[in-house]
PDB file of N, CA and C in Angstrom:
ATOM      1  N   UNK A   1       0.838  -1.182   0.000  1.00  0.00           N
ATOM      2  CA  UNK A   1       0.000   0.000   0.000  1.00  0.00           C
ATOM      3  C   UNK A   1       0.883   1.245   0.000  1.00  0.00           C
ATOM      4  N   UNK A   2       0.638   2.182  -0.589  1.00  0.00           N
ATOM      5  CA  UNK A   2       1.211   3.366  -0.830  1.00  0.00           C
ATOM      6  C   UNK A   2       1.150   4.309   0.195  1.00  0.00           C
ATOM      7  N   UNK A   3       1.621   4.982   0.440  1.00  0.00           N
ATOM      8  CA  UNK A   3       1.751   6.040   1.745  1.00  0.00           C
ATOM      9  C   UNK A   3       1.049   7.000   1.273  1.00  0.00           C
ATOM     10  N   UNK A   4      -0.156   7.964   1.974  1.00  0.00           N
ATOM     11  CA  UNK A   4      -0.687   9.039   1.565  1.00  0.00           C
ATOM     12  C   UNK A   4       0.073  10.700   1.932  1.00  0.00           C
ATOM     13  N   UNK A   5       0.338  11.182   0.711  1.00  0.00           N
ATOM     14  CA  UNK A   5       0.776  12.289   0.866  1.00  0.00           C
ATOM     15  C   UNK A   5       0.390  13.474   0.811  1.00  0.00           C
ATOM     16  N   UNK A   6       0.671  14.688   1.108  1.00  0.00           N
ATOM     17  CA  UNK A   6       0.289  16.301   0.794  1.00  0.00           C
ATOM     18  C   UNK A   6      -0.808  16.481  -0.603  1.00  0.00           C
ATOM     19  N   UNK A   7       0.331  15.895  -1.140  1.00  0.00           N
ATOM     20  CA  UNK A   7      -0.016  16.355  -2.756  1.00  0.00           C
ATOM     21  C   UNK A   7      -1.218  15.347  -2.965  1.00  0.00           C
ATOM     22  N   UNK A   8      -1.029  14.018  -2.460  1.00  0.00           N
ATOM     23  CA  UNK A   8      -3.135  13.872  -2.822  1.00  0.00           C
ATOM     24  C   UNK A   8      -3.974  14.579  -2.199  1.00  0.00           C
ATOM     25  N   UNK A   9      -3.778  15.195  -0.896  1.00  0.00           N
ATOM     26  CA  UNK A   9      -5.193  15.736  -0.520  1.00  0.00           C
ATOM     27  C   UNK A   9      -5.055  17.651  -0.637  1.00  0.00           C
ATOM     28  N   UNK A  10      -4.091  17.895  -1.469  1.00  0.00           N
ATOM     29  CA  UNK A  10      -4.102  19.100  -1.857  1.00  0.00           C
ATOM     30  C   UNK A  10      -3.350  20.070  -0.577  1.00  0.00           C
ATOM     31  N   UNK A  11      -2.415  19.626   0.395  1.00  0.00           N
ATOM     32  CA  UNK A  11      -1.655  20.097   1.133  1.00  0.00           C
ATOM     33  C   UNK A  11      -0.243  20.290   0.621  1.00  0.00           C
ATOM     34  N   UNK A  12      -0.035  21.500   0.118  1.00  0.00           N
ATOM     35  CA  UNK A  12       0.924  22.177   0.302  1.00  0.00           C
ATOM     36  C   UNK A  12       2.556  21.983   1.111  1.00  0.00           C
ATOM     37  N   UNK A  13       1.819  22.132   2.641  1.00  0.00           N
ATOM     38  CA  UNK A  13       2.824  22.223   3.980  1.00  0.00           C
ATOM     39  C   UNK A  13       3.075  20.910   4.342  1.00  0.00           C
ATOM     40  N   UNK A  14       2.452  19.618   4.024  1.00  0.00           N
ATOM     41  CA  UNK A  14       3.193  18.716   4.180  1.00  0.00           C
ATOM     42  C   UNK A  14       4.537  18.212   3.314  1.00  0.00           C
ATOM     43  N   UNK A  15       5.594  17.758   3.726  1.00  0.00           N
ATOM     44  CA  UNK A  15       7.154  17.840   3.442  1.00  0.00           C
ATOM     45  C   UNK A  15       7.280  15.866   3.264  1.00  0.00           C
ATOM     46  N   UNK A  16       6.425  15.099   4.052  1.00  0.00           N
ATOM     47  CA  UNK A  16       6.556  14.191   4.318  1.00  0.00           C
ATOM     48  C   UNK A  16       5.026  13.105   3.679  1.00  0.00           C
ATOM     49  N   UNK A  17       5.368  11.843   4.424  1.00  0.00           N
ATOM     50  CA  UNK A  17       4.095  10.902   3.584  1.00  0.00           C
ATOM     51  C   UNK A  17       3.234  11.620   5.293  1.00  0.00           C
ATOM     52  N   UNK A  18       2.188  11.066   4.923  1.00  0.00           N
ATOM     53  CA  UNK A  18       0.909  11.374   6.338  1.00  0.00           C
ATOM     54  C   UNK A  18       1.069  10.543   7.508  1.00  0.00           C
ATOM     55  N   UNK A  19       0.856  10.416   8.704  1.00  0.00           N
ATOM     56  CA  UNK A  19       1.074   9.522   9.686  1.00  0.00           C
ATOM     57  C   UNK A  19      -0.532   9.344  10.173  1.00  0.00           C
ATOM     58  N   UNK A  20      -1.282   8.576  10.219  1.00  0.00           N
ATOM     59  CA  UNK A  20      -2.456   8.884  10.845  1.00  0.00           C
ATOM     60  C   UNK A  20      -2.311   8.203  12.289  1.00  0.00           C
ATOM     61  N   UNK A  21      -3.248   8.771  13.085  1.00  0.00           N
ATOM     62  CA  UNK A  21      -3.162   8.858  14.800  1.00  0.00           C
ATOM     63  C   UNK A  21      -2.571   7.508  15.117  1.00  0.00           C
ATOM     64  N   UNK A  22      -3.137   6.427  14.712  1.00  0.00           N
ATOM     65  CA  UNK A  22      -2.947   5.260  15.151  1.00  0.00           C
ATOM     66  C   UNK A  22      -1.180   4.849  15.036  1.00  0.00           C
ATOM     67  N   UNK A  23      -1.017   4.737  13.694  1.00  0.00           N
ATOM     68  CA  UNK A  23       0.572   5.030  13.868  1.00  0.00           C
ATOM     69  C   UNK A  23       1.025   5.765  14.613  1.00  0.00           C
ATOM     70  N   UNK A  24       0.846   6.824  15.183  1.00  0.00           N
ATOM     71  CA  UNK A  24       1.392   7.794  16.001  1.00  0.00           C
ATOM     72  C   UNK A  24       1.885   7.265  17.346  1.00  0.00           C
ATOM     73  N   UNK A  25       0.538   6.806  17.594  1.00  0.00           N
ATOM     74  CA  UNK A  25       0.010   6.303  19.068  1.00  0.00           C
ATOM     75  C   UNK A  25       1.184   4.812  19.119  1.00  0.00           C
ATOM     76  N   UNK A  26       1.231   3.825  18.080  1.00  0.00           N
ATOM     77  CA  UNK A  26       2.124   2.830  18.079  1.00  0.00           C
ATOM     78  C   UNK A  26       3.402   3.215  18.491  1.00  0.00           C
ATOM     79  N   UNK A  27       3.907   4.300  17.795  1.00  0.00           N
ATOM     80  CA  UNK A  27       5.214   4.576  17.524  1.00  0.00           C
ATOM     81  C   UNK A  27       5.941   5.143  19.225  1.00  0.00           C
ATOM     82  N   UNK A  28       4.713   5.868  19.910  1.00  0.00           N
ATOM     83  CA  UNK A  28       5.015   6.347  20.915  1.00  0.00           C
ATOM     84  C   UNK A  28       4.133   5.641  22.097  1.00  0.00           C
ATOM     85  N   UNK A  29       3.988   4.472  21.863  1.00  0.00           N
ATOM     86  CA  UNK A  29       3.442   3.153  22.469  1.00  0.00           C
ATOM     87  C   UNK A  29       2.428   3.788  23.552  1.00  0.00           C
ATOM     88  N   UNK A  30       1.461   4.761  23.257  1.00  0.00           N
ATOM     89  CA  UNK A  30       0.357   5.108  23.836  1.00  0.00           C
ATOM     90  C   UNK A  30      -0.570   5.425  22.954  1.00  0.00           C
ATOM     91  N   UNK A  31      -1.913   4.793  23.476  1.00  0.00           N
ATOM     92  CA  UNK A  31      -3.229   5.057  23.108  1.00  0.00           C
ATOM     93  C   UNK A  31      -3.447   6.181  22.292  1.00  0.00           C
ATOM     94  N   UNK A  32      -4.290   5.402  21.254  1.00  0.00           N
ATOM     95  CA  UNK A  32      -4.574   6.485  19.870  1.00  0.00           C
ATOM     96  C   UNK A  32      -5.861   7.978  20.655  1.00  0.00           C
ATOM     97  N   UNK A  33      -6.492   7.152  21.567  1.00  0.00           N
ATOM     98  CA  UNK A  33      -7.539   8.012  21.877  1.00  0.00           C
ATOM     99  C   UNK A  33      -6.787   9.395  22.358  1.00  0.00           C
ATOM    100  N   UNK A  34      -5.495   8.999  23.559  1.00  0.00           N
ATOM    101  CA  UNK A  34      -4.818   9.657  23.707  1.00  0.00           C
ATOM    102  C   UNK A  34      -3.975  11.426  23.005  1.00  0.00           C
ATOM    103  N   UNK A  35      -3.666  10.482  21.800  1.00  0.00           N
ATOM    104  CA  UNK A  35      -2.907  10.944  20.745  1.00  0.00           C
ATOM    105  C   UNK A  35      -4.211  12.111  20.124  1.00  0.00           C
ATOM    106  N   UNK A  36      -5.425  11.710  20.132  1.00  0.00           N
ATOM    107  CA  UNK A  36      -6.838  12.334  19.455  1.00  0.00           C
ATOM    108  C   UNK A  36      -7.092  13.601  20.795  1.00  0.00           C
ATOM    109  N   UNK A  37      -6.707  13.599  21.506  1.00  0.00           N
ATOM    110  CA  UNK A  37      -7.416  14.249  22.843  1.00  0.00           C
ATOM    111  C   UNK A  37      -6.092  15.259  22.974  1.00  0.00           C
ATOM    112  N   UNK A  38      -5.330  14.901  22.476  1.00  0.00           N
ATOM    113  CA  UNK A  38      -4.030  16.141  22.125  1.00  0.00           C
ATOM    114  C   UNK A  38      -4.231  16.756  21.407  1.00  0.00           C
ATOM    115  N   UNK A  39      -4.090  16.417  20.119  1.00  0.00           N
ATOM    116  CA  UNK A  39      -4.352  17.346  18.674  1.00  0.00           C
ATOM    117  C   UNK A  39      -6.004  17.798  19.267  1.00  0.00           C
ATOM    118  N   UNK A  40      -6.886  17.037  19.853  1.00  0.00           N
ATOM    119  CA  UNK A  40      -8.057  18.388  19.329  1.00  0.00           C
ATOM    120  C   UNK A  40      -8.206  19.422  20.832  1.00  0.00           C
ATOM    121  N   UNK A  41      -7.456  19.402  21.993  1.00  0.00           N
ATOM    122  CA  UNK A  41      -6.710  19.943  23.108  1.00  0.00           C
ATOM    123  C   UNK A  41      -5.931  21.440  22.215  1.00  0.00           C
ATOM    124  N   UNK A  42      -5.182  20.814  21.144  1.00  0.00           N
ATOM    125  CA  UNK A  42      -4.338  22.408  20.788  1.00  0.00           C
ATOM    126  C   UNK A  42      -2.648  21.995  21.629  1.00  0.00           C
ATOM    127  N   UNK A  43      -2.607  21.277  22.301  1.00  0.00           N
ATOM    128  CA  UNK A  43      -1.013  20.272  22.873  1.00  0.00           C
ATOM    129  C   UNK A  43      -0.571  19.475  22.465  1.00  0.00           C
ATOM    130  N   UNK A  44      -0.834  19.223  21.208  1.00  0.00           N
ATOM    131  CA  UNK A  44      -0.276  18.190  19.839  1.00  0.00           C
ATOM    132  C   UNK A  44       1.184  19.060  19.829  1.00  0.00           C
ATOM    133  N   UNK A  45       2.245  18.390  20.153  1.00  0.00           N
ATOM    134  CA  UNK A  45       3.519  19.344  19.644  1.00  0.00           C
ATOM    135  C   UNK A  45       3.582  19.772  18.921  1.00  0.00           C
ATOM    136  N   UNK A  46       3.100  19.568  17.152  1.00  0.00           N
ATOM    137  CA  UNK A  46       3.452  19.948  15.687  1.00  0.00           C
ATOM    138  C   UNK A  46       1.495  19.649  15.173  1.00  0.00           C
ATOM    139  N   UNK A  47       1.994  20.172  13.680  1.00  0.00           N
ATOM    140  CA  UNK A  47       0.849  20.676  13.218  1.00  0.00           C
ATOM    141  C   UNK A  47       0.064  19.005  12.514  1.00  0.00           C
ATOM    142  N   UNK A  48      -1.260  19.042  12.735  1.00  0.00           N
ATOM    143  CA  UNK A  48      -1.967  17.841  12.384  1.00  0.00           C
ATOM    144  C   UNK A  48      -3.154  18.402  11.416  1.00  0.00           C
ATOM    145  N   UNK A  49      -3.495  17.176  10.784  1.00  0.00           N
ATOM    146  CA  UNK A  49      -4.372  17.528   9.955  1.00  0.00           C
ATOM    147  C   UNK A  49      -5.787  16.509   9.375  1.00  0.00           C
ATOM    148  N   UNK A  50      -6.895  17.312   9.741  1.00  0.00           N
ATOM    149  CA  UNK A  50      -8.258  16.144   9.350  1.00  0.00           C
ATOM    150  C   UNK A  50      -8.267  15.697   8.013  1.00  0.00           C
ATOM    151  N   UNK A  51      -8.136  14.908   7.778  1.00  0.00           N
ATOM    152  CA  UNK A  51      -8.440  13.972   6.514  1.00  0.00           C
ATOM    153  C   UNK A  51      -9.666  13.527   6.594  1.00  0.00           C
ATOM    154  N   UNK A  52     -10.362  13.355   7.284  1.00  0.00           N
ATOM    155  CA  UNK A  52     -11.600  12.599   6.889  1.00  0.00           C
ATOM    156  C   UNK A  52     -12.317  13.492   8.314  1.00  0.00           C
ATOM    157  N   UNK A  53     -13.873  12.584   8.100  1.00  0.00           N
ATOM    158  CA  UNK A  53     -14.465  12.791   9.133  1.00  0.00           C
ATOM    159  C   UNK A  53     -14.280  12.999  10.610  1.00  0.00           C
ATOM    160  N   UNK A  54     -13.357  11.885  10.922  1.00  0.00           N
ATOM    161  CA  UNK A  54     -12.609  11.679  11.884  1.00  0.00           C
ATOM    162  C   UNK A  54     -11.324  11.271  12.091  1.00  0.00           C
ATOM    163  N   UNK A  55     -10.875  11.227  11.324  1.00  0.00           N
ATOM    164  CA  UNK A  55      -9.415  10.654  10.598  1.00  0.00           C
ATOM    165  C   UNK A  55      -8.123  11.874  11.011  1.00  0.00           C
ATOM    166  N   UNK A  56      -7.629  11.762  11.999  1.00  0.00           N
ATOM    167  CA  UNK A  56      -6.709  12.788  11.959  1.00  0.00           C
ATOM    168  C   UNK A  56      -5.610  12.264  11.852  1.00  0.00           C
ATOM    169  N   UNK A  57      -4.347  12.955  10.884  1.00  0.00           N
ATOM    170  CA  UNK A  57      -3.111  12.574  10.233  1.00  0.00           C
ATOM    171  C   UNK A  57      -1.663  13.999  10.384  1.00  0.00           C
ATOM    172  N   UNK A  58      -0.982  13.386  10.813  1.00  0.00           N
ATOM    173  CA  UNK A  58       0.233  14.378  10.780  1.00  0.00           C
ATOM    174  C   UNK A  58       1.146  14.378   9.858  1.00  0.00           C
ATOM    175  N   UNK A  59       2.230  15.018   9.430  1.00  0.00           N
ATOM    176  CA  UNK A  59       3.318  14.860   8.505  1.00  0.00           C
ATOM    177  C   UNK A  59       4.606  14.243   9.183  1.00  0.00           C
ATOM    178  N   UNK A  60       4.753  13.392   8.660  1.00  0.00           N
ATOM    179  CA  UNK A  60       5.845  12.184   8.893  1.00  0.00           C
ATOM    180  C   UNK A  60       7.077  13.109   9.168  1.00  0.00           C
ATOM    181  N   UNK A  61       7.451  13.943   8.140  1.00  0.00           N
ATOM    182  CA  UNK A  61       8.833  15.315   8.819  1.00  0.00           C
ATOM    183  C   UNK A  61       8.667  15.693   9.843  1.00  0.00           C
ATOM    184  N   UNK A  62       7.493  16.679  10.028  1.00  0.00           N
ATOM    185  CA  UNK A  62       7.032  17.340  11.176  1.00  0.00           C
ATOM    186  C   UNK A  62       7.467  16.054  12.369  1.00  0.00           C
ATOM    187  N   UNK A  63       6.563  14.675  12.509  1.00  0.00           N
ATOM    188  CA  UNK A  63       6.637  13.943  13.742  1.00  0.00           C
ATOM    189  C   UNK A  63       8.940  13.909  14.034  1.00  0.00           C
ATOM    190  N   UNK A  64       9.099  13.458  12.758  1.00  0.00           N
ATOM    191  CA  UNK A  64      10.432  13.115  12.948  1.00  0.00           C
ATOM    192  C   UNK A  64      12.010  14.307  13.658  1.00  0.00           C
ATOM    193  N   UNK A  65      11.171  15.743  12.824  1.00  0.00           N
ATOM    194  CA  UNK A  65      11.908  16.739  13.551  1.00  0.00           C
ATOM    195  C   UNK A  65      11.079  17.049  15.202  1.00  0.00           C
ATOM    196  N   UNK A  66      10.127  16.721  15.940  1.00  0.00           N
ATOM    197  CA  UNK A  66       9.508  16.652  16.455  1.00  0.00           C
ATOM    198  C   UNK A  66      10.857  15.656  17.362  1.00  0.00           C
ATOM    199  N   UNK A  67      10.904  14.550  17.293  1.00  0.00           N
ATOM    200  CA  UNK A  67      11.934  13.416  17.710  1.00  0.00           C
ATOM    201  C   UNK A  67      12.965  13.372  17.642  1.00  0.00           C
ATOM    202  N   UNK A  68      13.985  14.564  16.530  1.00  0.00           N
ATOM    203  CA  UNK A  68      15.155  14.768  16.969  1.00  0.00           C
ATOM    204  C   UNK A  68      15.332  15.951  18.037  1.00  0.00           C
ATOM    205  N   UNK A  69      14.235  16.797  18.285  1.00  0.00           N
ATOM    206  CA  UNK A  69      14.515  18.192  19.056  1.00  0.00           C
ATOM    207  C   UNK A  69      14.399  17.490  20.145  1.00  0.00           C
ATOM    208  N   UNK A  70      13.920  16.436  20.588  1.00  0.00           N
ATOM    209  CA  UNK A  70      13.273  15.985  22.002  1.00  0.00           C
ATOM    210  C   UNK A  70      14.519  15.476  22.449  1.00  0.00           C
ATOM    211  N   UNK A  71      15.014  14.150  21.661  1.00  0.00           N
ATOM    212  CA  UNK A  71      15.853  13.717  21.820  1.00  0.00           C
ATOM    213  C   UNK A  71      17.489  14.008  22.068  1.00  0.00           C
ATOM    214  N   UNK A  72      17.986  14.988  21.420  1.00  0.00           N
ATOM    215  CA  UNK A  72      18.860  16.265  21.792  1.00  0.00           C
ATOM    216  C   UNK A  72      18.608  16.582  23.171  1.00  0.00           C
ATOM    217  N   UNK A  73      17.366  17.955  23.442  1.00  0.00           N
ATOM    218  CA  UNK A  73      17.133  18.257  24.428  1.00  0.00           C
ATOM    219  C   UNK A  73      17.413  17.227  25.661  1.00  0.00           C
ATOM    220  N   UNK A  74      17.102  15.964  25.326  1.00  0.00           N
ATOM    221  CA  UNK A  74      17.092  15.313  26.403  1.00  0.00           C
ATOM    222  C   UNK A  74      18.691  14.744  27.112  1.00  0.00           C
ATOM    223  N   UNK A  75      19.682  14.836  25.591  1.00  0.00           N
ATOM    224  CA  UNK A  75      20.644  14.601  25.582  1.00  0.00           C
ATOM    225  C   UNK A  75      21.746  15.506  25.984  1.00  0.00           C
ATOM    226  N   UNK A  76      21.239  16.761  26.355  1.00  0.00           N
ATOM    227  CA  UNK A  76      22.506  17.964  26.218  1.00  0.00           C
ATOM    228  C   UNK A  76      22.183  18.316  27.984  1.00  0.00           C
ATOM    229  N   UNK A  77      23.475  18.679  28.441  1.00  0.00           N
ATOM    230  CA  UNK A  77      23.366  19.563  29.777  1.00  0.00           C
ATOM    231  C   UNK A  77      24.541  20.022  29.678  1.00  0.00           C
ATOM    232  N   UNK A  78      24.148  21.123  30.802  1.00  0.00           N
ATOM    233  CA  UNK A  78      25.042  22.176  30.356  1.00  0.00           C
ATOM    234  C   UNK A  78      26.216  21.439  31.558  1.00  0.00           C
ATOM    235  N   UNK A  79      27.486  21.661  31.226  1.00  0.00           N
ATOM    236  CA  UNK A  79      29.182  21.254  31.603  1.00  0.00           C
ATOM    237  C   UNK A  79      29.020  21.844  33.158  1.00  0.00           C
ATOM    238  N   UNK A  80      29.610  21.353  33.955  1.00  0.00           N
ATOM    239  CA  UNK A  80      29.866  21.885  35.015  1.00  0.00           C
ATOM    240  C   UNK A  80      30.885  22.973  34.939  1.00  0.00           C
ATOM    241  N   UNK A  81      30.607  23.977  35.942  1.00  0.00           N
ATOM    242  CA  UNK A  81      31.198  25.469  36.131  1.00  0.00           C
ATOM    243  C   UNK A  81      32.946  25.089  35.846  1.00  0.00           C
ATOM    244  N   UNK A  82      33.056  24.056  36.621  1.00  0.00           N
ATOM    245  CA  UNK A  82      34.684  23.073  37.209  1.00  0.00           C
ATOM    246  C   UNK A  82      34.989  22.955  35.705  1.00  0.00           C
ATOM    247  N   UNK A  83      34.278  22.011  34.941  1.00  0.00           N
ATOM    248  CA  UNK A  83      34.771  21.608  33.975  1.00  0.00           C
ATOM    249  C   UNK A  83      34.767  23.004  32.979  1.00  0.00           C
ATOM    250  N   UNK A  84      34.113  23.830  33.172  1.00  0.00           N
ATOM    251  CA  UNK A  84      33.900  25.308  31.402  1.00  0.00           C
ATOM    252  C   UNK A  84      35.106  25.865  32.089  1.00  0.00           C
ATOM    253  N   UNK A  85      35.693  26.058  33.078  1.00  0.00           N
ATOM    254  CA  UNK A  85      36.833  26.939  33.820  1.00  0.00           C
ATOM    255  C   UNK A  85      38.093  25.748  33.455  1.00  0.00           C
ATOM    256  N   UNK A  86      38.171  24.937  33.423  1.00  0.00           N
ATOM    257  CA  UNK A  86      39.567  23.895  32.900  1.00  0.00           C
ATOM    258  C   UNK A  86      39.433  24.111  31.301  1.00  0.00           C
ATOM    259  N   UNK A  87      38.388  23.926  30.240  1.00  0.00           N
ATOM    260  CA  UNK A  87      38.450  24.362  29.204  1.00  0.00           C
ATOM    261  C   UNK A  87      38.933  25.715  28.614  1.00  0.00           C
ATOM    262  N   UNK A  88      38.354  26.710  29.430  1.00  0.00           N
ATOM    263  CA  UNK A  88      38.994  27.833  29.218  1.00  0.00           C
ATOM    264  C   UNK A  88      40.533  27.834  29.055  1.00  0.00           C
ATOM    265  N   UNK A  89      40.740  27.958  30.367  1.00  0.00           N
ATOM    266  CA  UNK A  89      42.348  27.625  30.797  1.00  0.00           C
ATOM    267  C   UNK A  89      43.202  26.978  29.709  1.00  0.00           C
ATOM    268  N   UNK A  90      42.759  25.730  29.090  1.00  0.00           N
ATOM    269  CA  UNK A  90      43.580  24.518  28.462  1.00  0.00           C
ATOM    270  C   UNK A  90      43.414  25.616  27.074  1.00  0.00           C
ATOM    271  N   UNK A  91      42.722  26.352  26.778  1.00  0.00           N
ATOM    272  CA  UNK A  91      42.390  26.941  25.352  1.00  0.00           C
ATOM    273  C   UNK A  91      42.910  28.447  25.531  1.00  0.00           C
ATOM    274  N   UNK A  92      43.119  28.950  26.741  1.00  0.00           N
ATOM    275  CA  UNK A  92      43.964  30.023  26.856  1.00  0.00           C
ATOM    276  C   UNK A  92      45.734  30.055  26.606  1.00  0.00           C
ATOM    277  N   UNK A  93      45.986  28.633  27.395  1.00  0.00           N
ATOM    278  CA  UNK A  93      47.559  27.721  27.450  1.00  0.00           C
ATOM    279  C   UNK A  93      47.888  27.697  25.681  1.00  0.00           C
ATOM    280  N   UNK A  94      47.110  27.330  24.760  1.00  0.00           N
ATOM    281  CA  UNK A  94      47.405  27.013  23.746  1.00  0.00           C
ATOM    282  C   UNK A  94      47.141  28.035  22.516  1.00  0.00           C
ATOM    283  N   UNK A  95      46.635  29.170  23.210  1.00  0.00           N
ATOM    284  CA  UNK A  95      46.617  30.508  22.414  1.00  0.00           C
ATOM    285  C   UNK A  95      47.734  31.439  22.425  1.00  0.00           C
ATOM    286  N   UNK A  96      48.775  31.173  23.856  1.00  0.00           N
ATOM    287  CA  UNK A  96      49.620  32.114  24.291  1.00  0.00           C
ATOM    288  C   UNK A  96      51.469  31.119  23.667  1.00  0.00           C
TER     289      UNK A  96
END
């Protein structure tokens, strides 16, 4: 089966194939109802879109840059004071 994209349902702003809720909900191993009670809340992280009656679908880019910002964020802290003051130093030593 073919992946549904922007360009069949006349969307523009999608970059990616469509994700509809249920995939969503798999991918982030919680309940689709869940995933439905976000997007129509307005606390959907990224932008979603009705396809059908009830059918709500996101853009596969959108979810994926969505999953690298998180994942980063979750990954970065900031250096201890100890450690940015020995960097300095070691990068001052090798300027002079």
């Amino acid at each position: 089966m073919d992946r549904l994209t922007g360009k069949d349902l006349g969307l523009t702003a999608v970059r990616g194939y469509l994700l509809v809720t249920k995939e969503i909900a798999e991918f982030l191993r919680t309940s689709e109802r869940w995933v439905q009670s976000h997007m129509n809340d307005g606390t959907f992280p990224f932008r979603w879109y009705l396809i059908g009656e009830r059918l709500h679908a996101a853009d596969s880019a959108d979810f994926d840059d969505w999953l690298h910002r998180i994942m980063i964020e979750a990954g970065t802290a900031p250096l201890p004071l100890k450690a940015v003051k020995k960097i300095k130093k070691e990068e001052e030593a090798k300027a002079s």
